[in-house]
Protein backbone atom coordinates (compact mmCIF):
# COMPACT_ATOMS: atom_id res chain seq x y z
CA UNK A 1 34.95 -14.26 30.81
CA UNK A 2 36.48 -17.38 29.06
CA UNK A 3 35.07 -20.95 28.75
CA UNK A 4 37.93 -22.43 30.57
CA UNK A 5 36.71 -21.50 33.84
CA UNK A 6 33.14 -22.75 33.21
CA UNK A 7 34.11 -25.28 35.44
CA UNK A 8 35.21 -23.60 38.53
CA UNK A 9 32.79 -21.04 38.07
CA UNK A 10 29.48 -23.61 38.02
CA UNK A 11 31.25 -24.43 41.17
CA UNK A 12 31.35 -21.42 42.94
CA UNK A 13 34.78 -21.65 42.74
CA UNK A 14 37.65 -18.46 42.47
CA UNK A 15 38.96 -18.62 38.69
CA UNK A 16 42.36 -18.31 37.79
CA UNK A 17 43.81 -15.13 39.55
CA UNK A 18 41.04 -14.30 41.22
CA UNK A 19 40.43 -13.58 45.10
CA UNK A 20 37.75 -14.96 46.93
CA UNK A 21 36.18 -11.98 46.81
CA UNK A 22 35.63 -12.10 43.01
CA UNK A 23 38.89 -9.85 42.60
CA UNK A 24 41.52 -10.12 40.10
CA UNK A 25 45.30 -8.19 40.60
CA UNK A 26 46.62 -6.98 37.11
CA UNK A 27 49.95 -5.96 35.96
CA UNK A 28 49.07 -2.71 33.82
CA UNK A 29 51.91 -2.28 31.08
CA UNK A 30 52.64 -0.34 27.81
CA UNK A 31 53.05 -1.88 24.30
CA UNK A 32 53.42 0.93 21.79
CA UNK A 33 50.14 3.15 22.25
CA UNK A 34 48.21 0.18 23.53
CA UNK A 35 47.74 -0.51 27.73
CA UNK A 36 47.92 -4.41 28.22
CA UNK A 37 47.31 -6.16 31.61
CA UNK A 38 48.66 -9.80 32.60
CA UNK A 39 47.23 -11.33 35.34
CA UNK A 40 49.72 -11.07 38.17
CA UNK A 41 50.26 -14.07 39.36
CA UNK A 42 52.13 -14.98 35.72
CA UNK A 43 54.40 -12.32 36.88
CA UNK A 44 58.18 -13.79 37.88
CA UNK A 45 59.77 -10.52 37.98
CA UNK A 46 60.14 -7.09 36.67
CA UNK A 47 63.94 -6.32 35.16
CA UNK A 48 65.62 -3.96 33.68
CA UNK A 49 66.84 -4.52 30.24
CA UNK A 50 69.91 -5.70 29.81
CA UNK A 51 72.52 -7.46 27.71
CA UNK A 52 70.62 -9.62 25.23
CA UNK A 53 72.00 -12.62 23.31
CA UNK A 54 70.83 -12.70 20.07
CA UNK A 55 69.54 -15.85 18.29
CA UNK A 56 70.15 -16.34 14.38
CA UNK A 57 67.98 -16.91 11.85
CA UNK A 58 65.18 -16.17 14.52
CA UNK A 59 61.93 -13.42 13.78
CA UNK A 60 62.12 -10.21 14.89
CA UNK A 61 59.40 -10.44 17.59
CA UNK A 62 62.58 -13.03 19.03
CA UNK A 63 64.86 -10.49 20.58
CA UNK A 64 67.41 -13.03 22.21
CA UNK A 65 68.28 -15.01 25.54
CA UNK A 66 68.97 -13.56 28.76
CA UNK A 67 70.81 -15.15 31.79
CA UNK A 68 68.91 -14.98 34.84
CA UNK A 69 70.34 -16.54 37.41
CA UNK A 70 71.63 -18.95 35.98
CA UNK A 71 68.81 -20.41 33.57
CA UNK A 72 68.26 -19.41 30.04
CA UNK A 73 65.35 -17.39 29.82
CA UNK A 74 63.84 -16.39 25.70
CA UNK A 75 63.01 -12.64 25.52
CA UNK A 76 59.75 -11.78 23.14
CA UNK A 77 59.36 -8.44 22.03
CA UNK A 78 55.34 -8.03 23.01
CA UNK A 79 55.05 -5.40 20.30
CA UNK A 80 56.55 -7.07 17.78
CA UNK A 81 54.85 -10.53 18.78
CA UNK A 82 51.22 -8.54 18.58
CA UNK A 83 51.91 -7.15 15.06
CA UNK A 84 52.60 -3.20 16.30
CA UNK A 85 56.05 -3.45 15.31
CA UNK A 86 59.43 -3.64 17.20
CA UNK A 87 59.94 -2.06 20.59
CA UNK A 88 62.00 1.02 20.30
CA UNK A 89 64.07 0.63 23.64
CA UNK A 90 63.71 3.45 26.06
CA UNK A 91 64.64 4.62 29.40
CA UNK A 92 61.35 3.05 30.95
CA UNK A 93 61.41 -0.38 28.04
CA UNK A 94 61.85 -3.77 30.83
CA UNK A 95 61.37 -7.13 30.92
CA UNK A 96 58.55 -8.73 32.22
CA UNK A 97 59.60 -11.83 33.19
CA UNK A 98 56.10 -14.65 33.08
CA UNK A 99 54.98 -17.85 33.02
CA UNK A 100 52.76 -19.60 31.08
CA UNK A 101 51.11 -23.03 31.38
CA UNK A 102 51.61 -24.86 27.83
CA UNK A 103 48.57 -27.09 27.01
CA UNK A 104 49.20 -30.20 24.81
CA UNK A 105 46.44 -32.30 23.05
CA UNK A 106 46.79 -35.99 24.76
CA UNK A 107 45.82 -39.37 22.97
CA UNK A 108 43.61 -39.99 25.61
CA UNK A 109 42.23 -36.44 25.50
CA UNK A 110 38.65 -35.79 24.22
CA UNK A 111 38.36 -32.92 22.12
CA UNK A 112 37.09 -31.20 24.99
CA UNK A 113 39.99 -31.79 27.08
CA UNK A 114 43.65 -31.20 27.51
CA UNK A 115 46.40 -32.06 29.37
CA UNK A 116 48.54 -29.03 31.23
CA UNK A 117 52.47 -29.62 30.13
CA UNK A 118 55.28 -27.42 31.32
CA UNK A 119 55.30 -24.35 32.46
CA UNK A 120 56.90 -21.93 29.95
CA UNK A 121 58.90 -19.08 31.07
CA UNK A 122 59.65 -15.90 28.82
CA UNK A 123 60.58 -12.55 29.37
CA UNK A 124 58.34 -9.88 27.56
CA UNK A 125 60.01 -6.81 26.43
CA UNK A 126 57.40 -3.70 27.06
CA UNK A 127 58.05 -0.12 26.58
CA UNK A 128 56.79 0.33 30.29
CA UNK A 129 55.11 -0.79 33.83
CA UNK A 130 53.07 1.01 35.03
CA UNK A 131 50.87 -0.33 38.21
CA UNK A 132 49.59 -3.25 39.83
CA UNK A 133 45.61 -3.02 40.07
CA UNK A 134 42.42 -5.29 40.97
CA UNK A 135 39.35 -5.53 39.21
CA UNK A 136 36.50 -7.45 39.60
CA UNK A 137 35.46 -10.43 37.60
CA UNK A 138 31.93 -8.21 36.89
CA UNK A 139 34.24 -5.73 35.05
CA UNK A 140 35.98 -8.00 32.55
CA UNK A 141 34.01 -7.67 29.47
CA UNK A 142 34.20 -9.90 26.19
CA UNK A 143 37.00 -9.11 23.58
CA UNK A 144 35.32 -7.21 19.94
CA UNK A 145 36.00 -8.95 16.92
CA UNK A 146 36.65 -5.31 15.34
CA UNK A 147 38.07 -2.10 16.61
CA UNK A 148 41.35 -3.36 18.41
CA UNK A 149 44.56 -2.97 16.90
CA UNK A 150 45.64 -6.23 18.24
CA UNK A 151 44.23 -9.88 17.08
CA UNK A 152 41.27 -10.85 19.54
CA UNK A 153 42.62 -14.10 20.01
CA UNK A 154 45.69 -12.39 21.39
CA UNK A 155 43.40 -11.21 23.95
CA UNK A 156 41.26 -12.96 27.07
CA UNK A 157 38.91 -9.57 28.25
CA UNK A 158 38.41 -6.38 28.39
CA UNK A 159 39.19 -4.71 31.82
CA UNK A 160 37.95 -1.38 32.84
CA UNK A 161 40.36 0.50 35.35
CA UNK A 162 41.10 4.27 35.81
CA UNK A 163 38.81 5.68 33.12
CA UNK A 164 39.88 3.31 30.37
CA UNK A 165 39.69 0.28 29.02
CA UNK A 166 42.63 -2.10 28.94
CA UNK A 167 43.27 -5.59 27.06
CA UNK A 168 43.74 -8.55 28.89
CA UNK A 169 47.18 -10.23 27.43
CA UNK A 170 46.06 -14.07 26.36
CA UNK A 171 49.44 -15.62 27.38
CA UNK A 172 48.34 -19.24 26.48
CA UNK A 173 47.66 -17.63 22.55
CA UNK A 174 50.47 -15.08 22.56
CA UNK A 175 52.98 -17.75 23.86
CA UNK A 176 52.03 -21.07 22.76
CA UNK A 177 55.07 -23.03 22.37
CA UNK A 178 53.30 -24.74 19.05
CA UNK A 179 52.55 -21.25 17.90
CA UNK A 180 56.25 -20.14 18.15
CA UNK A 181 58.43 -22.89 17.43
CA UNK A 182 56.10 -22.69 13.70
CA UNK A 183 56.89 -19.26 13.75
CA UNK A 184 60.35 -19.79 14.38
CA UNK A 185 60.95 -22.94 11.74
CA UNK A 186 59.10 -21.06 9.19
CA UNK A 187 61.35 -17.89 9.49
CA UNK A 188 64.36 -20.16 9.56
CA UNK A 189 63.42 -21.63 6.31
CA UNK A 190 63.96 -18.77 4.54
């Protein structure tokens, strides 16, 4: 469990996507040879892929914009992002569509504290979805330093579902808006 919800949870409080019954729904996806889960209420939508705009002088994990509905949504390619390499697109590749709370250091902020910004929505390219699925908050284990193929800090738990055990996507860490517009600047440099 993370130290965010310390709070709520010396409360007696539901955490983020949890039930009152200590339940949390996941969104059980594909990245490469790895099983991810996203909490589900990050979830906008599930699409299928479609015409992509590309962006110049953008890194690969940036596969383009989409139009949906109207607004300008980025697409991230999750494998790519997570250092597995690009997404190969197949007949079951979509677009998760998500949203993430940004959180931006304040002046007034202690270093124990920060202030919730926008809400950032991106569209994760995945090889496949698979199922929605609830766990309990007793079954979300701490991430291992070693033996993942994907950076811990990528990650916010280990669930156990269906005989195996499935990372918990980090969506403040994997889309940071910091993180990426470095990541972004730096490749442009270049």
């Amino acid at each position: 469990m993370n130290t965010s919800n310390a709070s709520t949870e010396s409360r007696g409080l539901p955490t983020l996507g949890e039930n009152l019954d200590g339940a949390q729904s996941l969104l059980r996806m594909a990245v490469r040879t790895e099983t991810l889960a996203v909490p589900i209420e990050h979830v906008r939508e599930i699409l299928e892929v479609t015409r992509l705009t590309p962006l110049p002088r953008t890194p690969n994990f940036v596969r383009g914009v989409m139009n949906l509905r109207g607004s300008v949504v980025p697409v991230v390619d999750l494998s790519s992002r997570l250092g597995l390499g690009d997404t190969v697109l197949g007949r079951r590749s979509c677009i998760v569509v998500v949203e993430s709370p940004q959180t931006q250091a304040a002046e007034e902020a202690t270093d124990d504290e920060a202030v919730i910004g926008d809400t950032l929505v991106v569209g994760l390219l995945v090889d496949a979805v698979y199922e929605v699925f609830d766990t309990s908050s007793s079954r979300i284990e701490p991430v291992p330093q070693l033996g993942t193929r994907i950076p811990p800090d990528m990650l916010a738990g280990m669930a156990r579902a269906r005989g195996e055990v499935i990372g918990m996507l980090a969506l403040a860490k994997v889309l940071s808006g910091a993180e990426l517009t470095d990541l972004i600047a730096r490749h442009s440099a270049h």
